[in-house]
ModelCIF file with pLDDT and N, C-alpha, C, O atoms, coordinates in Angstrom:
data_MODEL
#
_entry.id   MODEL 
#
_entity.id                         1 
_entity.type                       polymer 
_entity.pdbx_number_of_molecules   1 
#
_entity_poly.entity_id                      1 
_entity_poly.type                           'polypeptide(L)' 
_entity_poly.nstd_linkage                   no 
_entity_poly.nstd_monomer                   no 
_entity_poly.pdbx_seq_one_letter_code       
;(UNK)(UNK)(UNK)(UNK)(UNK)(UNK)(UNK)(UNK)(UNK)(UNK)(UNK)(UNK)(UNK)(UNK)(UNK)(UNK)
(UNK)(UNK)(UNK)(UNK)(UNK)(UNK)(UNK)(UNK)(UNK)(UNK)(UNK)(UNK)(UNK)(UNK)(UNK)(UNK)
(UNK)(UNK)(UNK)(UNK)(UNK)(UNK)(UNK)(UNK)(UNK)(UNK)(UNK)(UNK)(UNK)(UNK)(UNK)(UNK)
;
_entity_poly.pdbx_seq_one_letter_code_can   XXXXXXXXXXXXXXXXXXXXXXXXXXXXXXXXXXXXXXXXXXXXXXXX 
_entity_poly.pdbx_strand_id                 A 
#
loop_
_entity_poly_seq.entity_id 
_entity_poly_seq.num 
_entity_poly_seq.mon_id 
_entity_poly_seq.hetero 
1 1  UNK n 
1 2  UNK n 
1 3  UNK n 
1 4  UNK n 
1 5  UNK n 
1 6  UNK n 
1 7  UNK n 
1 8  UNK n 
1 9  UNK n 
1 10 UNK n 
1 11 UNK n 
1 12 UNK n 
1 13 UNK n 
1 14 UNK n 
1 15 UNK n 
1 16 UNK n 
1 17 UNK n 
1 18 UNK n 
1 19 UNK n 
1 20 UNK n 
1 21 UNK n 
1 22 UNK n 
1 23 UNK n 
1 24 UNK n 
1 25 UNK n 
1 26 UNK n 
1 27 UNK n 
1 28 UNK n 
1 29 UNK n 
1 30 UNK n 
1 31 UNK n 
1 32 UNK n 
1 33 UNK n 
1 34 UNK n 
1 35 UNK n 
1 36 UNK n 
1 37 UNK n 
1 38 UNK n 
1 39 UNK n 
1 40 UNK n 
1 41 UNK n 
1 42 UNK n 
1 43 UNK n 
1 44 UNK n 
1 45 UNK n 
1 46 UNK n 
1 47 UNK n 
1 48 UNK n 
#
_struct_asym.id          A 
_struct_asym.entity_id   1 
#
loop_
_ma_qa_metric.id 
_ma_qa_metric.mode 
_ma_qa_metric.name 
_ma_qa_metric.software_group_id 
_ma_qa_metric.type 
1 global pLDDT . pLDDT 
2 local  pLDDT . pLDDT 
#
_ma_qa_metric_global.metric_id      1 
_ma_qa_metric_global.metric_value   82.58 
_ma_qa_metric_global.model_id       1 
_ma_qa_metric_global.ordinal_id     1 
#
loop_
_ma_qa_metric_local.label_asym_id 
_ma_qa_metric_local.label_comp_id 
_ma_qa_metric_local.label_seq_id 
_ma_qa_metric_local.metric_id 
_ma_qa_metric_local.metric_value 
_ma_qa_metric_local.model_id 
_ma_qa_metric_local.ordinal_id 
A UNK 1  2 75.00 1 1  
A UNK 2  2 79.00 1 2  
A UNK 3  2 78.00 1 3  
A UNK 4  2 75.00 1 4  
A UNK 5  2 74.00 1 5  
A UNK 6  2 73.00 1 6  
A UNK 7  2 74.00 1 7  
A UNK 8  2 69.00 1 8  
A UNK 9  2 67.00 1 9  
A UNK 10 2 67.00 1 10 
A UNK 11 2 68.00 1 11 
A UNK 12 2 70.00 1 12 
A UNK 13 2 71.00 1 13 
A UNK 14 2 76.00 1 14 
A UNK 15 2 79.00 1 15 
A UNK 16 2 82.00 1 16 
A UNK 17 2 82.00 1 17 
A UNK 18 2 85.00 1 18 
A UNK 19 2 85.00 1 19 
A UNK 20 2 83.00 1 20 
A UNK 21 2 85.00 1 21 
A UNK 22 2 88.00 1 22 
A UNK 23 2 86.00 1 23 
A UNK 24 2 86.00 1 24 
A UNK 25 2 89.00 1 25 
A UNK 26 2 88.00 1 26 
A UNK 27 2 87.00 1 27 
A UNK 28 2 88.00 1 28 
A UNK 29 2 90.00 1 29 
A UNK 30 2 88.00 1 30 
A UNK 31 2 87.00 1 31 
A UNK 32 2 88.00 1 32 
A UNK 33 2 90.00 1 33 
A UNK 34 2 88.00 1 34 
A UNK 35 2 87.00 1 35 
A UNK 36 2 88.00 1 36 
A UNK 37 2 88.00 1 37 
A UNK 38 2 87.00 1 38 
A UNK 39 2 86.00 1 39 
A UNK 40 2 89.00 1 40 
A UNK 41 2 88.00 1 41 
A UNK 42 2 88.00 1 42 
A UNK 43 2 87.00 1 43 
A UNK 44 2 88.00 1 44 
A UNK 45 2 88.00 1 45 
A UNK 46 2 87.00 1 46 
A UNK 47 2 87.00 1 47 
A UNK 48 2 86.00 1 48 
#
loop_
_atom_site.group_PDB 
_atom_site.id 
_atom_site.type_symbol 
_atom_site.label_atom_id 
_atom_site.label_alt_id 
_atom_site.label_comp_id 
_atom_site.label_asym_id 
_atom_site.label_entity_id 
_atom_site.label_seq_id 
_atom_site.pdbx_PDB_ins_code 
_atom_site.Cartn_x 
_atom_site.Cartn_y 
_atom_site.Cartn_z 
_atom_site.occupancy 
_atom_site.B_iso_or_equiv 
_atom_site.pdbx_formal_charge 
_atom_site.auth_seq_id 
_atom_site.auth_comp_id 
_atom_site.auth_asym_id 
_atom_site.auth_atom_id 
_atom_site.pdbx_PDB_model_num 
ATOM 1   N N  . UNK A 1 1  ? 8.357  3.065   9.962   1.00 75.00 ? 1  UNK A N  1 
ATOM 2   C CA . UNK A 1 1  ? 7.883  4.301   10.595  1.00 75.00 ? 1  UNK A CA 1 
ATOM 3   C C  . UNK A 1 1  ? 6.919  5.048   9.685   1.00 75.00 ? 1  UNK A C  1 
ATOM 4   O O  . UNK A 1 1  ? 5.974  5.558   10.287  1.00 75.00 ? 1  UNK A O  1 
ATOM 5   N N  . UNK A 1 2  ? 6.945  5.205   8.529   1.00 79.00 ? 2  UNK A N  1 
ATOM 6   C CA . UNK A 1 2  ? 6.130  5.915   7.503   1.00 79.00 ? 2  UNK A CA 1 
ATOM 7   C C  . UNK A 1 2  ? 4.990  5.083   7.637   1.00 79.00 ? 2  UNK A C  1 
ATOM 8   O O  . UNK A 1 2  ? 3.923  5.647   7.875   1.00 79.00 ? 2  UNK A O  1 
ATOM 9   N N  . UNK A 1 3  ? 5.017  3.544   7.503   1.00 78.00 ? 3  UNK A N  1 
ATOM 10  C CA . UNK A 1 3  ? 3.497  3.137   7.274   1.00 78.00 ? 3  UNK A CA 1 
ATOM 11  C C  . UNK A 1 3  ? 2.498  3.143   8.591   1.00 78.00 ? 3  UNK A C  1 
ATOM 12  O O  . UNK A 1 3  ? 1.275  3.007   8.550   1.00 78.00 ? 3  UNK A O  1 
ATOM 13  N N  . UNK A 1 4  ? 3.425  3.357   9.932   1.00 75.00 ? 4  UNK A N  1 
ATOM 14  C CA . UNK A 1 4  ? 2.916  3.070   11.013  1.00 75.00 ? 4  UNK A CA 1 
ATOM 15  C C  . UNK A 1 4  ? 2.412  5.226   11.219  1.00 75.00 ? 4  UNK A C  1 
ATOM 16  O O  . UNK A 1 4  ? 1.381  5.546   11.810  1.00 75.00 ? 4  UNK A O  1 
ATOM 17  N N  . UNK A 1 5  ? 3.195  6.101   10.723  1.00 74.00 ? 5  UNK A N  1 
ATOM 18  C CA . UNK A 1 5  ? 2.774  7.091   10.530  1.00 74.00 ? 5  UNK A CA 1 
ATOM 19  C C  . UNK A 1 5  ? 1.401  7.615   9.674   1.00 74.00 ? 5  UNK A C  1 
ATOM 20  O O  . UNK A 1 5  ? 0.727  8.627   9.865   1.00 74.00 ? 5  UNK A O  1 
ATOM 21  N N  . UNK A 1 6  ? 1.251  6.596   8.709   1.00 73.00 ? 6  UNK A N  1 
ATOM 22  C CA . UNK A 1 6  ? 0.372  6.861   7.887   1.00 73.00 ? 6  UNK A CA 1 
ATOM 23  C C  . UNK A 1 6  ? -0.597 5.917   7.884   1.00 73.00 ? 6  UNK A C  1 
ATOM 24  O O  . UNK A 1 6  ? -1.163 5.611   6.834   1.00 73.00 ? 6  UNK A O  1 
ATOM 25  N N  . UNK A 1 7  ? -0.890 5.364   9.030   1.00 74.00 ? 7  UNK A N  1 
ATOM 26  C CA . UNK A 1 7  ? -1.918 4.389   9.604   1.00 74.00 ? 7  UNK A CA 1 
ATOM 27  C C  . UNK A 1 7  ? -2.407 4.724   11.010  1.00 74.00 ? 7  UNK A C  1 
ATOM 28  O O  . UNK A 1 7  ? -3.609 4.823   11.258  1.00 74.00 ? 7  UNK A O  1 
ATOM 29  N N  . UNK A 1 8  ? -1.718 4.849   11.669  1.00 69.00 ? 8  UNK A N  1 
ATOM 30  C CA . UNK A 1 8  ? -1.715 4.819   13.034  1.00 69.00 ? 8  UNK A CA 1 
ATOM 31  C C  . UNK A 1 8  ? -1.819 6.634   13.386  1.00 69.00 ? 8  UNK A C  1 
ATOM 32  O O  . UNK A 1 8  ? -2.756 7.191   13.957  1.00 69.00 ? 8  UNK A O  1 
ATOM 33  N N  . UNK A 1 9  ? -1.031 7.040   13.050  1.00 67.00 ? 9  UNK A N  1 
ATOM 34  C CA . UNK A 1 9  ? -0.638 9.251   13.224  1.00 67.00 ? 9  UNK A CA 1 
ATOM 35  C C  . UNK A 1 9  ? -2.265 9.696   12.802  1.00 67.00 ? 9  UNK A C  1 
ATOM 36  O O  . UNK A 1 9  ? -2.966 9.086   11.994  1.00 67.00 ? 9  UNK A O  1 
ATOM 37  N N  . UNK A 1 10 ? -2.548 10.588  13.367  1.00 67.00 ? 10 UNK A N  1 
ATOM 38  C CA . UNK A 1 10 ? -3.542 11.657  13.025  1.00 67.00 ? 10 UNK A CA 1 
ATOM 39  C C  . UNK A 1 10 ? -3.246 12.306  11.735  1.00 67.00 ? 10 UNK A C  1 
ATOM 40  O O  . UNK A 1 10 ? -2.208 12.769  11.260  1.00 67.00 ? 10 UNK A O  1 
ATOM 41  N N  . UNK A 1 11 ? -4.518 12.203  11.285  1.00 68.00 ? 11 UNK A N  1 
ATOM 42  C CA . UNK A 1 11 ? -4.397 12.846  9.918   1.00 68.00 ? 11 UNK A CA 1 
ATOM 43  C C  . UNK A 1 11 ? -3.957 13.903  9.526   1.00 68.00 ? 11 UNK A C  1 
ATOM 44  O O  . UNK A 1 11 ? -3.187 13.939  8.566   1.00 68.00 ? 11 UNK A O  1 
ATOM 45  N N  . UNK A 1 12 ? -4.422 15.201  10.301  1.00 70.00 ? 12 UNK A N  1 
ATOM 46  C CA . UNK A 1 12 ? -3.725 16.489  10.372  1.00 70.00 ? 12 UNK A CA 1 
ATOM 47  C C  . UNK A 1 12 ? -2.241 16.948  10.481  1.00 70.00 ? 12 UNK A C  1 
ATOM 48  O O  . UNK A 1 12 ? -1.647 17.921  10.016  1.00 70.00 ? 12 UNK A O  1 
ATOM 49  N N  . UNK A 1 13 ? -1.813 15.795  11.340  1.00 71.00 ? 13 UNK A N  1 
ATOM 50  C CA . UNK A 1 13 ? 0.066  15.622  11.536  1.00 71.00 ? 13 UNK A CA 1 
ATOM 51  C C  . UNK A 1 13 ? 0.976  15.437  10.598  1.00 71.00 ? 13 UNK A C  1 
ATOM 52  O O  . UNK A 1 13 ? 2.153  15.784  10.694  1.00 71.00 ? 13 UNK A O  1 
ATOM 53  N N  . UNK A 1 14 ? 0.255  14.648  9.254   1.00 76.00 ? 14 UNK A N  1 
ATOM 54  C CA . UNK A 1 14 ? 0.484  14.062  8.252   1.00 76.00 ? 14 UNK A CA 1 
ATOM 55  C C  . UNK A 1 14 ? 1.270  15.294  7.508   1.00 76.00 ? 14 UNK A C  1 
ATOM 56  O O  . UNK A 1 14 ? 0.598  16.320  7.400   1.00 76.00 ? 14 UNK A O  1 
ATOM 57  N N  . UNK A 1 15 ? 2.608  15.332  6.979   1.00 79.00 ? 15 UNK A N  1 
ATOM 58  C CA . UNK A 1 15 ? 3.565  16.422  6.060   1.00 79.00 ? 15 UNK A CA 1 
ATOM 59  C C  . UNK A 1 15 ? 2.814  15.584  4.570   1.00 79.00 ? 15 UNK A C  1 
ATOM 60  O O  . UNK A 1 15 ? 2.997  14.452  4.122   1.00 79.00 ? 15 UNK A O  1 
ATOM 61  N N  . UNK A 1 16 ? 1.661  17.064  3.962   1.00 82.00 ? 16 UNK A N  1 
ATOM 62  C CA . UNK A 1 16 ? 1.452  16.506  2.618   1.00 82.00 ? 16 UNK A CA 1 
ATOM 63  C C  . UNK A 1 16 ? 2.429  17.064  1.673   1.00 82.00 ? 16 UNK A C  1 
ATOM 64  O O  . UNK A 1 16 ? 2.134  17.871  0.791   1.00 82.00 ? 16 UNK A O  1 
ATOM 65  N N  . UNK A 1 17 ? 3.657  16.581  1.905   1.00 82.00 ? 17 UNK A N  1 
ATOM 66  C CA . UNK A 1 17 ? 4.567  16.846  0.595   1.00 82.00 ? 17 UNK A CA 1 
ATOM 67  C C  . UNK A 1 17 ? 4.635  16.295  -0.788  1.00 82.00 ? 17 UNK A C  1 
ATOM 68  O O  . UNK A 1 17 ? 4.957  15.131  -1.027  1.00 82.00 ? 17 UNK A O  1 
ATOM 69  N N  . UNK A 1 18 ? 4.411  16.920  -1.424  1.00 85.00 ? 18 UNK A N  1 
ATOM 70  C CA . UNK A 1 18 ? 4.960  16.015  -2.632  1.00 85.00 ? 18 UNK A CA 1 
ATOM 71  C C  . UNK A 1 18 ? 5.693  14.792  -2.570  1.00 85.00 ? 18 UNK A C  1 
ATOM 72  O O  . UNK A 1 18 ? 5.079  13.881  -3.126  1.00 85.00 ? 18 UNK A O  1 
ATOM 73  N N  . UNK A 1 19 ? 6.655  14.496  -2.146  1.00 85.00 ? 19 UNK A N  1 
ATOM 74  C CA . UNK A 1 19 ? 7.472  13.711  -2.111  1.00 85.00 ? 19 UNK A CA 1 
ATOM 75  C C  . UNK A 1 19 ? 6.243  12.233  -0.926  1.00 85.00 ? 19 UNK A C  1 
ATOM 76  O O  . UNK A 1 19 ? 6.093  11.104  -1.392  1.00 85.00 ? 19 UNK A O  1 
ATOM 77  N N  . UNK A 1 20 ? 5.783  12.508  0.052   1.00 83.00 ? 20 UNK A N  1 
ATOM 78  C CA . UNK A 1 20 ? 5.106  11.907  0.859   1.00 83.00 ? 20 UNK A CA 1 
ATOM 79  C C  . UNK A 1 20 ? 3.683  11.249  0.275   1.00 83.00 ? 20 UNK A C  1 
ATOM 80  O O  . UNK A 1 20 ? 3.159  10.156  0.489   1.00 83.00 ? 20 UNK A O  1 
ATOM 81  N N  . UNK A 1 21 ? 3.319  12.287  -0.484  1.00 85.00 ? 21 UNK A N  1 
ATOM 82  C CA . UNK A 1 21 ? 1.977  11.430  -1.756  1.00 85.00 ? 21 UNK A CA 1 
ATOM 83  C C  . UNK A 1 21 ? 2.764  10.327  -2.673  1.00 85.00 ? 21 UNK A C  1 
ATOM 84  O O  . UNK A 1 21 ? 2.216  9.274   -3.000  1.00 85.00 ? 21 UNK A O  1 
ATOM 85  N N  . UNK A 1 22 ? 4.303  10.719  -3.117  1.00 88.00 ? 22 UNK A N  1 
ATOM 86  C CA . UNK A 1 22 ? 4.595  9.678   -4.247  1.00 88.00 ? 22 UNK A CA 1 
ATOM 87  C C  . UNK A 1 22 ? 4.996  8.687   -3.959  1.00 88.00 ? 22 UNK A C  1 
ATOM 88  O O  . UNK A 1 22 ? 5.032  7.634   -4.596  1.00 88.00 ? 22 UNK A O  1 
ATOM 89  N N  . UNK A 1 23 ? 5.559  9.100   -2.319  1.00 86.00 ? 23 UNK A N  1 
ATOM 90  C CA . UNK A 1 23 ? 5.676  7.642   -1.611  1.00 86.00 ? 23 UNK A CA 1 
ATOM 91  C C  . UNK A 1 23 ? 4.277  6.395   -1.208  1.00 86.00 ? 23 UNK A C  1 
ATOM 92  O O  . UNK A 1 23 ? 4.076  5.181   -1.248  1.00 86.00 ? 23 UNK A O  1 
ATOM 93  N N  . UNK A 1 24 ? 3.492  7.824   -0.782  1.00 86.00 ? 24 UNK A N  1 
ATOM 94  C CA . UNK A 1 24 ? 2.367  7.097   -0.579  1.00 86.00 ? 24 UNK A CA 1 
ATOM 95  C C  . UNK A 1 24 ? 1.798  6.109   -1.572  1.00 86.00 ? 24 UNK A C  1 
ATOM 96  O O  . UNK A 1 24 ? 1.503  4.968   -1.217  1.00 86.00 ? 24 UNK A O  1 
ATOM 97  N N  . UNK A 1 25 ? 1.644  6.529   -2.798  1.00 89.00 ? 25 UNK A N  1 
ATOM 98  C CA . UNK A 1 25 ? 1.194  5.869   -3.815  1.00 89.00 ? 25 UNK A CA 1 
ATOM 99  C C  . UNK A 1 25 ? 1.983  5.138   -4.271  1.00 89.00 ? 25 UNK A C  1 
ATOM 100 O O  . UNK A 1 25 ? 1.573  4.290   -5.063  1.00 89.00 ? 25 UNK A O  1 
ATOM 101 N N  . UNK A 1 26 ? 3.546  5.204   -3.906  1.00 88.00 ? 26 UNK A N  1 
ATOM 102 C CA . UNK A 1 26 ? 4.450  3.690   -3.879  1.00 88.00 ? 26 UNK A CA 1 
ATOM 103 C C  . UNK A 1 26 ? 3.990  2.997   -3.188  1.00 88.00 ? 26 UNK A C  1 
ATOM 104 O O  . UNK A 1 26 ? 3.866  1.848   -3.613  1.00 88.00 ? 26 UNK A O  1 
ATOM 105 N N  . UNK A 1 27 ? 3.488  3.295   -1.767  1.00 87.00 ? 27 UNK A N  1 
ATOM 106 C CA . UNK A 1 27 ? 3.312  1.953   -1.165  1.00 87.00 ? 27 UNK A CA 1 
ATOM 107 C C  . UNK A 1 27 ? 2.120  1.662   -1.340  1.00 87.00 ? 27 UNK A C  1 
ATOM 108 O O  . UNK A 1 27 ? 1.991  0.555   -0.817  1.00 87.00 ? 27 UNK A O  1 
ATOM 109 N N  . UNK A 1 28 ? 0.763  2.111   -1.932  1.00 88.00 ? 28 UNK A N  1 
ATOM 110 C CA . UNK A 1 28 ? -0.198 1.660   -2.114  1.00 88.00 ? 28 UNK A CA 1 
ATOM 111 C C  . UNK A 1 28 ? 0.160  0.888   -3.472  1.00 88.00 ? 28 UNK A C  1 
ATOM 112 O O  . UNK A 1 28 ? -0.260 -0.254  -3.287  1.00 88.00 ? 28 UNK A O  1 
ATOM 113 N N  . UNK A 1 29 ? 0.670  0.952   -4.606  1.00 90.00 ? 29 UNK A N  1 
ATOM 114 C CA . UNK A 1 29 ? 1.108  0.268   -5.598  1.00 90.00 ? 29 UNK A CA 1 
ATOM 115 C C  . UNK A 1 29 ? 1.769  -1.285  -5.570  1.00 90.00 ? 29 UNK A C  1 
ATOM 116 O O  . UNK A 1 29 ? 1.495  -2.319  -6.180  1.00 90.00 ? 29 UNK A O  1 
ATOM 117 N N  . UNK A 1 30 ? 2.887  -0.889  -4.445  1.00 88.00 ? 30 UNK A N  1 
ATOM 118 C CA . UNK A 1 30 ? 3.376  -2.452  -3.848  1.00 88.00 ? 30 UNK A CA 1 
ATOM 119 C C  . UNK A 1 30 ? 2.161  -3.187  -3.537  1.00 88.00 ? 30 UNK A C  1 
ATOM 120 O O  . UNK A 1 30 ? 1.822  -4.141  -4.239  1.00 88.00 ? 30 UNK A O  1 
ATOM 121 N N  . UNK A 1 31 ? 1.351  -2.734  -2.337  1.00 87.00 ? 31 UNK A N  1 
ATOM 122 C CA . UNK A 1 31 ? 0.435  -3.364  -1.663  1.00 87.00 ? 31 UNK A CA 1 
ATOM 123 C C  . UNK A 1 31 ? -0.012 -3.605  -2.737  1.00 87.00 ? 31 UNK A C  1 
ATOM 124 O O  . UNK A 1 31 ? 0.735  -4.533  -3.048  1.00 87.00 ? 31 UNK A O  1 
ATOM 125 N N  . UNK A 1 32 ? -0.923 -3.434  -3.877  1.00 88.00 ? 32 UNK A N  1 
ATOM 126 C CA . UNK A 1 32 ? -1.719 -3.813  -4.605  1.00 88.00 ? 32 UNK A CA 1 
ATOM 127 C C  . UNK A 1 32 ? -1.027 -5.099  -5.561  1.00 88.00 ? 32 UNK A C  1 
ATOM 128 O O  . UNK A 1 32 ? -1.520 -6.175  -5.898  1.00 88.00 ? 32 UNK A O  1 
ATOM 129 N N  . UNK A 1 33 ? 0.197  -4.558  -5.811  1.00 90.00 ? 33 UNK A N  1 
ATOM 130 C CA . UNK A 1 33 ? 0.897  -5.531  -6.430  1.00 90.00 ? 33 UNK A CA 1 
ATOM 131 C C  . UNK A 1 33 ? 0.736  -6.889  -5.813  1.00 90.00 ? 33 UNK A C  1 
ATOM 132 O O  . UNK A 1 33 ? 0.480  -7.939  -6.403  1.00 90.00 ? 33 UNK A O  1 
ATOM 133 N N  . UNK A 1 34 ? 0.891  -6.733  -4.776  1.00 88.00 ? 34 UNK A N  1 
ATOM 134 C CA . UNK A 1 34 ? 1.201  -8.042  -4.087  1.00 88.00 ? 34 UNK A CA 1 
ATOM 135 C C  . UNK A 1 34 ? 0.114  -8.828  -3.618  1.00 88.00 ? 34 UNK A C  1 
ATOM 136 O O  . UNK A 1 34 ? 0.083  -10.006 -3.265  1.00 88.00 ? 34 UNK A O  1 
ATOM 137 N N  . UNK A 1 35 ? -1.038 -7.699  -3.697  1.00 87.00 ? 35 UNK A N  1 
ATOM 138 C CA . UNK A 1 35 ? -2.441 -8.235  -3.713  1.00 87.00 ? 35 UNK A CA 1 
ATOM 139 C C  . UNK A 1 35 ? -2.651 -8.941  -5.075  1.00 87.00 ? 35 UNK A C  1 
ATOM 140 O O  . UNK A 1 35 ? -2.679 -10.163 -5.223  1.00 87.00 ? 35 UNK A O  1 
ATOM 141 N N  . UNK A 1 36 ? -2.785 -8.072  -5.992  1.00 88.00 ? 36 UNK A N  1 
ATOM 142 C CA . UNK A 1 36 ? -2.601 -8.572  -7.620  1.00 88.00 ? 36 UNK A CA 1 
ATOM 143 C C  . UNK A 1 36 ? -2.032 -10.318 -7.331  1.00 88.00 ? 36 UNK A C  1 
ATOM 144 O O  . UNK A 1 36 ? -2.840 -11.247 -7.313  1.00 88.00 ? 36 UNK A O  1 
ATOM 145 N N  . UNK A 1 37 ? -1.255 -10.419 -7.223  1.00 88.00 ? 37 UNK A N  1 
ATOM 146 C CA . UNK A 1 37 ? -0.214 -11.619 -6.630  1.00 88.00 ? 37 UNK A CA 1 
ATOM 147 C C  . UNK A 1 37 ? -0.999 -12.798 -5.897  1.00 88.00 ? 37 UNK A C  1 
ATOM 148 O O  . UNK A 1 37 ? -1.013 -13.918 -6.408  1.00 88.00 ? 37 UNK A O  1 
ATOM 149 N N  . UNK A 1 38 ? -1.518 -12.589 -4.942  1.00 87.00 ? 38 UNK A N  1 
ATOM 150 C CA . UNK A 1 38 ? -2.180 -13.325 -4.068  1.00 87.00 ? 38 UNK A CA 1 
ATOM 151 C C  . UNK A 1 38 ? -3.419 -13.500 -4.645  1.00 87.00 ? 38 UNK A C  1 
ATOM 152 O O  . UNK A 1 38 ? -4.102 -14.437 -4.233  1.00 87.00 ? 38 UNK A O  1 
ATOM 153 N N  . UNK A 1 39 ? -3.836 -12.805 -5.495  1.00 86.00 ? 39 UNK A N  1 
ATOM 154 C CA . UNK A 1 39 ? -5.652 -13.028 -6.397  1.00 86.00 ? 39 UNK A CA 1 
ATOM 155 C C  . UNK A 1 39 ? -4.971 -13.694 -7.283  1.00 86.00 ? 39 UNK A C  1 
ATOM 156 O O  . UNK A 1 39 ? -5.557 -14.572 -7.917  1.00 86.00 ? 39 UNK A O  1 
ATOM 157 N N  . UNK A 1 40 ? -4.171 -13.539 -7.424  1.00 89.00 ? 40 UNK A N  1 
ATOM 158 C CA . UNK A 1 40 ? -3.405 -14.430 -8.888  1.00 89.00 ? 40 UNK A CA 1 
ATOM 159 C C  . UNK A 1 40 ? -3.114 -15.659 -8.870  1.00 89.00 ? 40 UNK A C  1 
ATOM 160 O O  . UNK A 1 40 ? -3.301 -16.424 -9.816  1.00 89.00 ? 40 UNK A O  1 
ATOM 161 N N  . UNK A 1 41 ? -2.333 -16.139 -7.131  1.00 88.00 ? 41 UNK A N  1 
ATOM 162 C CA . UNK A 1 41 ? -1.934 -17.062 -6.881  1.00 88.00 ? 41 UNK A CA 1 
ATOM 163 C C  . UNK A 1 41 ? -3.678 -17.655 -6.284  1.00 88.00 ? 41 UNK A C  1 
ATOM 164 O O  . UNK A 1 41 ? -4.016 -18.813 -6.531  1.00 88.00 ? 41 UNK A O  1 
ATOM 165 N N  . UNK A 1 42 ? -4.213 -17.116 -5.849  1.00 88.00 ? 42 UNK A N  1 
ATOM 166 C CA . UNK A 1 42 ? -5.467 -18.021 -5.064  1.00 88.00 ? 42 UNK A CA 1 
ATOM 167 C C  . UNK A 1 42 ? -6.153 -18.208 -6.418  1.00 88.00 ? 42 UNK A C  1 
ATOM 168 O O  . UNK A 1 42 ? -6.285 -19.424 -6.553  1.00 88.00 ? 42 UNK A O  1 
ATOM 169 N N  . UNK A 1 43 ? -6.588 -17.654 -7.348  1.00 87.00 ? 43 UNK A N  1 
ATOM 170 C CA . UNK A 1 43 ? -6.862 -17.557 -8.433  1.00 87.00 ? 43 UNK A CA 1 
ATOM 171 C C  . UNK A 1 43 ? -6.658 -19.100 -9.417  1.00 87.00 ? 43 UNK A C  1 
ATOM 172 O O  . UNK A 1 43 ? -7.461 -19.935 -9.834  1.00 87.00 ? 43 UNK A O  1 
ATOM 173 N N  . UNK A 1 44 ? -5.031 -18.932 -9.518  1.00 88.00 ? 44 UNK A N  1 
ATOM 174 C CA . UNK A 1 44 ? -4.583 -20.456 -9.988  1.00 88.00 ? 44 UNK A CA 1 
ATOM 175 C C  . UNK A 1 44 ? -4.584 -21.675 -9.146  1.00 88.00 ? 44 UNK A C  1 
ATOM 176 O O  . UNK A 1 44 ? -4.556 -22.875 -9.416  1.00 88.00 ? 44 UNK A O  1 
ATOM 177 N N  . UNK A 1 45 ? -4.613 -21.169 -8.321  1.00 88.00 ? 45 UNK A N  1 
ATOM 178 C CA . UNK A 1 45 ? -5.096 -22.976 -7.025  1.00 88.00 ? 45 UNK A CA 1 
ATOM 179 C C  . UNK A 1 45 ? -6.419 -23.107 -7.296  1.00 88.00 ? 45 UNK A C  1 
ATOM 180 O O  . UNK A 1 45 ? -6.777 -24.285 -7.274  1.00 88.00 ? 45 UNK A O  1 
ATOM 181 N N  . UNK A 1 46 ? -7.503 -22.114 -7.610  1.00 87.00 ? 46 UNK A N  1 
ATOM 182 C CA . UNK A 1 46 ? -8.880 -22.498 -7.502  1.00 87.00 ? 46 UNK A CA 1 
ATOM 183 C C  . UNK A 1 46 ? -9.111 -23.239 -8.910  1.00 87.00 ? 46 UNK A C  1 
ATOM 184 O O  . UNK A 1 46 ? -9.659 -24.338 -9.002  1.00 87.00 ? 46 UNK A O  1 
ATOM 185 N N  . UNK A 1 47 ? -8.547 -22.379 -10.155 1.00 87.00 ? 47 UNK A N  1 
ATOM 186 C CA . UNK A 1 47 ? -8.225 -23.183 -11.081 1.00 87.00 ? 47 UNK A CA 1 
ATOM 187 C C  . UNK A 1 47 ? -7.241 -24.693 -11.243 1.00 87.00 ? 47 UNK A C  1 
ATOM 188 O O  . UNK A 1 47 ? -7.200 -25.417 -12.238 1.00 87.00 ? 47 UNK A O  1 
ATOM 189 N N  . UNK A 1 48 ? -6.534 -24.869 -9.999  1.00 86.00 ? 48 UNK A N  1 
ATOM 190 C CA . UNK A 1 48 ? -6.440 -26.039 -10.470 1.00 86.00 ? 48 UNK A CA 1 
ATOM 191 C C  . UNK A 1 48 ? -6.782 -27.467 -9.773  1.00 86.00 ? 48 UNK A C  1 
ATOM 192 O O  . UNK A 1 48 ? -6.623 -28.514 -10.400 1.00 86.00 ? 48 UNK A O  1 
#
């Protein structure tokens, strides 16, 4: 519900709480992680 809120919801609707930015930037962190991950993994197949 949060990511479909914070993708999909109008921007203005959006509660900028504190707590809702640190989540936010949790889940942009995962995502990246896991991007990190996948450049990493496509990365070592191209290398090998």
């Amino acid at each position: 519900s949060f990511e479909r809120d914070v993708v999909c919801e109008d921007e203005s609707a959006f509660c900028l709480s504190l707590e809702n930015i640190a989540t936010l930037q949790k889940l942009l962190q995962q995502l990246e992680v896991k991007k990190s991950q996948n450049e990493a993994e496509c990365e070592g197949l191209r290398a090998q």
